[in-house]
N, C-alpha and C. Protein backbone atom coordinates (compact mmCIF):
# COMPACT_ATOMS: atom_id res chain seq x y z
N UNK A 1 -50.24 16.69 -19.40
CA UNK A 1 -51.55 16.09 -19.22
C UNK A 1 -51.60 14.76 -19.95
N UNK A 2 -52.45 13.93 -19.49
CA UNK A 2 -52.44 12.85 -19.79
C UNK A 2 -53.54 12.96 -21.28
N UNK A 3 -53.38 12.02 -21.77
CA UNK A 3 -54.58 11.98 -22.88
C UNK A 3 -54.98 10.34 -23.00
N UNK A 4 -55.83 9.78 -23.39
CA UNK A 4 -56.41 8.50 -23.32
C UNK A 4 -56.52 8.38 -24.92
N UNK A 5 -55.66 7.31 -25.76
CA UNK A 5 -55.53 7.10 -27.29
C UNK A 5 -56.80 6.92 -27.37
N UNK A 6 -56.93 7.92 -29.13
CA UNK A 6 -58.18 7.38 -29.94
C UNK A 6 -59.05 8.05 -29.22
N UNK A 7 -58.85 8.74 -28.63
CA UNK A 7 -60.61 9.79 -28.14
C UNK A 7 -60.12 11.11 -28.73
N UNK A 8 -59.28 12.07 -28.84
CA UNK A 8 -58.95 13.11 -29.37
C UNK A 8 -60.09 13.75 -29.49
N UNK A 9 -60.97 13.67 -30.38
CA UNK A 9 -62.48 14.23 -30.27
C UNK A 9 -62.89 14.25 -29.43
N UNK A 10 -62.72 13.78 -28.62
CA UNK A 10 -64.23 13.84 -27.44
C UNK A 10 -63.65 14.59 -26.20
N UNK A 11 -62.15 15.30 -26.63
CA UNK A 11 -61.42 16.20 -25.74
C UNK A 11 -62.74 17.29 -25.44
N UNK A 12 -63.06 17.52 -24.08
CA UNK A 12 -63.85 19.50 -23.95
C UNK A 12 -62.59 20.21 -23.77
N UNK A 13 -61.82 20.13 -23.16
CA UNK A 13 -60.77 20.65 -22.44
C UNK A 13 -60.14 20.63 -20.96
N UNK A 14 -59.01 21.32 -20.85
CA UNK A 14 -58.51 21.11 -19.76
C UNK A 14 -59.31 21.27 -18.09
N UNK A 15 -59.33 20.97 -17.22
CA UNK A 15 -59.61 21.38 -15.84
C UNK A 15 -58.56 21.55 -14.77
N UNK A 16 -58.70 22.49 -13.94
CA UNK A 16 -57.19 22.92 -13.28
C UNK A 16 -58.35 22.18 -11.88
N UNK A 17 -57.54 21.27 -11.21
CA UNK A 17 -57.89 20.82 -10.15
C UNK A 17 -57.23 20.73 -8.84
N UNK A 18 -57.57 20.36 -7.43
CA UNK A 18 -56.51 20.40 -6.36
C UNK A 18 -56.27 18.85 -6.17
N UNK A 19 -54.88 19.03 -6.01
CA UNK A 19 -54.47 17.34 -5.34
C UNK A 19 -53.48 17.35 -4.55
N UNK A 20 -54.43 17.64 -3.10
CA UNK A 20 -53.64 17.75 -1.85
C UNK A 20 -53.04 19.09 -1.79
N UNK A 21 -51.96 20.04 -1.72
CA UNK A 21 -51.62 20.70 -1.87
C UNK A 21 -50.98 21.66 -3.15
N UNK A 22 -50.89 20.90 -4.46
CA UNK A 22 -50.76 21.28 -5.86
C UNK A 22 -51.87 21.35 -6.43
N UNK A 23 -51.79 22.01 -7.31
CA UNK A 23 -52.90 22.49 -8.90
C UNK A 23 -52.47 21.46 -9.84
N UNK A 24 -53.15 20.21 -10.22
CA UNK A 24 -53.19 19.74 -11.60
C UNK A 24 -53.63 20.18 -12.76
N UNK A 25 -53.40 20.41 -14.12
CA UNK A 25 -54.42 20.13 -14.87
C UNK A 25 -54.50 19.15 -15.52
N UNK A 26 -55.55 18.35 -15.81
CA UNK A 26 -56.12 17.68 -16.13
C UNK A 26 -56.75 17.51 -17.45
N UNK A 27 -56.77 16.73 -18.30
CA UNK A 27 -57.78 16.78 -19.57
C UNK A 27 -59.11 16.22 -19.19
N UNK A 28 -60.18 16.89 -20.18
CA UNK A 28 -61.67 16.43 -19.34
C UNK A 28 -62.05 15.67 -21.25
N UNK A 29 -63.03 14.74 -21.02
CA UNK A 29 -63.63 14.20 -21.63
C UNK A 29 -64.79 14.13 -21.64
N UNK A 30 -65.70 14.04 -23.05
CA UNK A 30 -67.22 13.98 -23.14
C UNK A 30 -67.72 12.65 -23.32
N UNK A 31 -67.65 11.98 -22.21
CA UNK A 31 -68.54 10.60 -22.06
C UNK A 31 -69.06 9.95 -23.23
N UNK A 32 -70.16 10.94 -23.55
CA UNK A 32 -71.06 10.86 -24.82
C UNK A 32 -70.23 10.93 -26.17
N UNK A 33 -69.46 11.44 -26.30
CA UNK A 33 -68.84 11.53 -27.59
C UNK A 33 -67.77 10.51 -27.39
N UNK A 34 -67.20 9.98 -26.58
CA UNK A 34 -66.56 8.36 -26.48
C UNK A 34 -67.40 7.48 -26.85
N UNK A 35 -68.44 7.41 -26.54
CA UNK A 35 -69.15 6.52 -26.91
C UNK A 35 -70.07 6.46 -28.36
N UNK A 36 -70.08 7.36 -29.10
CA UNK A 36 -69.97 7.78 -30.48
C UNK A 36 -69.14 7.11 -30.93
N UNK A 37 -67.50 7.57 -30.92
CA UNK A 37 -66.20 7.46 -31.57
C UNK A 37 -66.27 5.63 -31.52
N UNK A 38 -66.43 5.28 -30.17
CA UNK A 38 -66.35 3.38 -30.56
C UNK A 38 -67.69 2.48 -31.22
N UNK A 39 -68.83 3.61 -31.35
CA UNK A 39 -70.19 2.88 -31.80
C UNK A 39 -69.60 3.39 -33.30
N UNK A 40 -69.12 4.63 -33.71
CA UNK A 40 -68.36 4.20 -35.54
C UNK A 40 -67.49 3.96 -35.79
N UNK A 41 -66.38 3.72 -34.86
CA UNK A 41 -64.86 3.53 -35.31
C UNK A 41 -64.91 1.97 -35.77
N UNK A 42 -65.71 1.57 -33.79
CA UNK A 42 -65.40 -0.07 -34.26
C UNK A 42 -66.76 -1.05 -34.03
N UNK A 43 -67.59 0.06 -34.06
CA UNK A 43 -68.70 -0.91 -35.11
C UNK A 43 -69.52 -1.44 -33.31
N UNK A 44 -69.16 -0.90 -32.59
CA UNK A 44 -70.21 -1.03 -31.20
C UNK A 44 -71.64 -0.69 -30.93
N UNK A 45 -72.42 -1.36 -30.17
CA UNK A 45 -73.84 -0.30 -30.35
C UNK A 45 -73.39 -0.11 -28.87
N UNK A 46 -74.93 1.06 -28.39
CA UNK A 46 -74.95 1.91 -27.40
C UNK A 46 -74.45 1.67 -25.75
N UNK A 47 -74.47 0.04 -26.18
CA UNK A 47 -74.12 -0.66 -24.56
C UNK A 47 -73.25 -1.19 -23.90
N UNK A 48 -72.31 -1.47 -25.63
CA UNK A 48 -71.29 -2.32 -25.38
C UNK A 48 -70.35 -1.33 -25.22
N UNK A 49 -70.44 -0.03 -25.93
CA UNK A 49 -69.73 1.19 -25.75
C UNK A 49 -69.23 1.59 -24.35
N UNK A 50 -70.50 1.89 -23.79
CA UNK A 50 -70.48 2.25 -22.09
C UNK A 50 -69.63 1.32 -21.60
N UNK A 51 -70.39 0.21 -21.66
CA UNK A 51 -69.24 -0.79 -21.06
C UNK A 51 -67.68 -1.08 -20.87
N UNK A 52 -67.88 -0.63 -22.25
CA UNK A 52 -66.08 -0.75 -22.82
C UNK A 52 -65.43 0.44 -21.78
N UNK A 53 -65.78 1.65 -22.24
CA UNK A 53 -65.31 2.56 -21.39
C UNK A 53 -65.27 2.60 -20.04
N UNK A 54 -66.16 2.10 -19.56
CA UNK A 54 -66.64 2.00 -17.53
C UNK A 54 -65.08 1.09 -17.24
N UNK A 55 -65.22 -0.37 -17.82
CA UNK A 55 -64.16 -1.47 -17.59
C UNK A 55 -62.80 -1.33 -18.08
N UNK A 56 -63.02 -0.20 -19.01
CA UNK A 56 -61.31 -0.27 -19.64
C UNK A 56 -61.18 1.05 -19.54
N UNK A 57 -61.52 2.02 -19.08
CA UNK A 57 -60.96 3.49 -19.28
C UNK A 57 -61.71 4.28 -18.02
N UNK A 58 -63.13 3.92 -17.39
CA UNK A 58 -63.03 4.73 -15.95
C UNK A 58 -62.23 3.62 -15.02
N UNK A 59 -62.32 2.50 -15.22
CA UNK A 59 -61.57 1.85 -13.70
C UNK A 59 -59.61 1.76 -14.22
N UNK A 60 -59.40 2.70 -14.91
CA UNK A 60 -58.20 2.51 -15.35
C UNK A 60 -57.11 3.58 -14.18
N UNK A 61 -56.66 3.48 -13.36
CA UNK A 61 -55.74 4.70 -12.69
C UNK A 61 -54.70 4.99 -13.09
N UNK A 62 -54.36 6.32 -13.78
CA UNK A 62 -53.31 6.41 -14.22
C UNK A 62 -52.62 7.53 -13.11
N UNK A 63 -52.67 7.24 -12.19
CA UNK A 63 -52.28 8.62 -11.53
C UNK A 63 -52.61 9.45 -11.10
N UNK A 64 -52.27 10.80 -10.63
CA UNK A 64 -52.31 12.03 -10.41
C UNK A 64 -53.35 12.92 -11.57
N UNK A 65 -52.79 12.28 -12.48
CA UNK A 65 -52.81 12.87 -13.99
C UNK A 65 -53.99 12.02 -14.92
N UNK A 66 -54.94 11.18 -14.09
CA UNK A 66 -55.90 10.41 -14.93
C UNK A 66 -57.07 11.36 -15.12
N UNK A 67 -57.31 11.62 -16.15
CA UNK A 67 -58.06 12.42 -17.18
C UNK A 67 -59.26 11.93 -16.36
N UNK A 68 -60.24 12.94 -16.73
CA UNK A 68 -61.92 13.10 -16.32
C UNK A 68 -62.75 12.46 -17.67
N UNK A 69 -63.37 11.91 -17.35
CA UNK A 69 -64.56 11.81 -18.00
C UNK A 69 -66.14 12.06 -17.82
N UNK A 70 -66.83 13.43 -18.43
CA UNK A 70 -67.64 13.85 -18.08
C UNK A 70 -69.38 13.39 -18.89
N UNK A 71 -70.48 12.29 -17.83
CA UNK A 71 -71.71 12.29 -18.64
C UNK A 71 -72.29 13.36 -18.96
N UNK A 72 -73.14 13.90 -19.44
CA UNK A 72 -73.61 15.29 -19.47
C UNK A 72 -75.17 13.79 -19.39
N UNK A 73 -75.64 12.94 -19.84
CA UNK A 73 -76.71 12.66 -20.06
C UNK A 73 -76.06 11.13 -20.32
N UNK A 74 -76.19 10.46 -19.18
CA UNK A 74 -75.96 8.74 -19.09
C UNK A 74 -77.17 7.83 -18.68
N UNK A 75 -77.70 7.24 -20.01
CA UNK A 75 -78.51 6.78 -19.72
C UNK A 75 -78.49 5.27 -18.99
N UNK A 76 -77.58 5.01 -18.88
CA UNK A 76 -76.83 4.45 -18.64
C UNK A 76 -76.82 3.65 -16.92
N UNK A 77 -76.71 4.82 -16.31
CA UNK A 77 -76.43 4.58 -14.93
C UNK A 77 -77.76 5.47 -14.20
N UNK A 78 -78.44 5.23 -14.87
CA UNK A 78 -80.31 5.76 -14.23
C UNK A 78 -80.91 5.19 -13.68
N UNK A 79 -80.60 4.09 -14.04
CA UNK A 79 -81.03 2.77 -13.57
C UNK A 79 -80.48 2.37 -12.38
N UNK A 80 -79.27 2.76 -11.74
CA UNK A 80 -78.76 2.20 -10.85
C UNK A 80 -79.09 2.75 -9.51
């Protein structure tokens, strides 16, 4: 499974998914707690966070094997 550096925390766990005819699993991620980890690691507030992640880590394809990232509560994209 793939893992995305520097989120470790914000791992929920794995998801077994279909792709095409195989079972992946997958690592899943808590949106919200990414965006924690860069508003104290490196000093981001609430917007620049999202951002960071949307532009550098959801439009990122790594494959077969590109990890989930899950909002539970994005305030984010309510608006849209």
């Amino acid at each position: 499974m793939l893992k995305i550096d520097g989120f470790d925390d914000a791992i929920i766990g794995p998801a077994l998914v279909w792709k095409g005819n195989q079972r992946v699993d997958l690592l899943v991620y808590d949106g919200e707690e990414m965006r924690s980890i860069l508003m104290l690691r490196d000093g981001m507030d609430s917007e620049e966070a999202r951002e960071y992640i949307a532009f550098n880590i959801e439009d990122a394809y790594m494959g077969e094997d590109t990890p989930i990232i899950v909002w539970r509560e994005d305030e984010w994209r309510l608006d849209e």
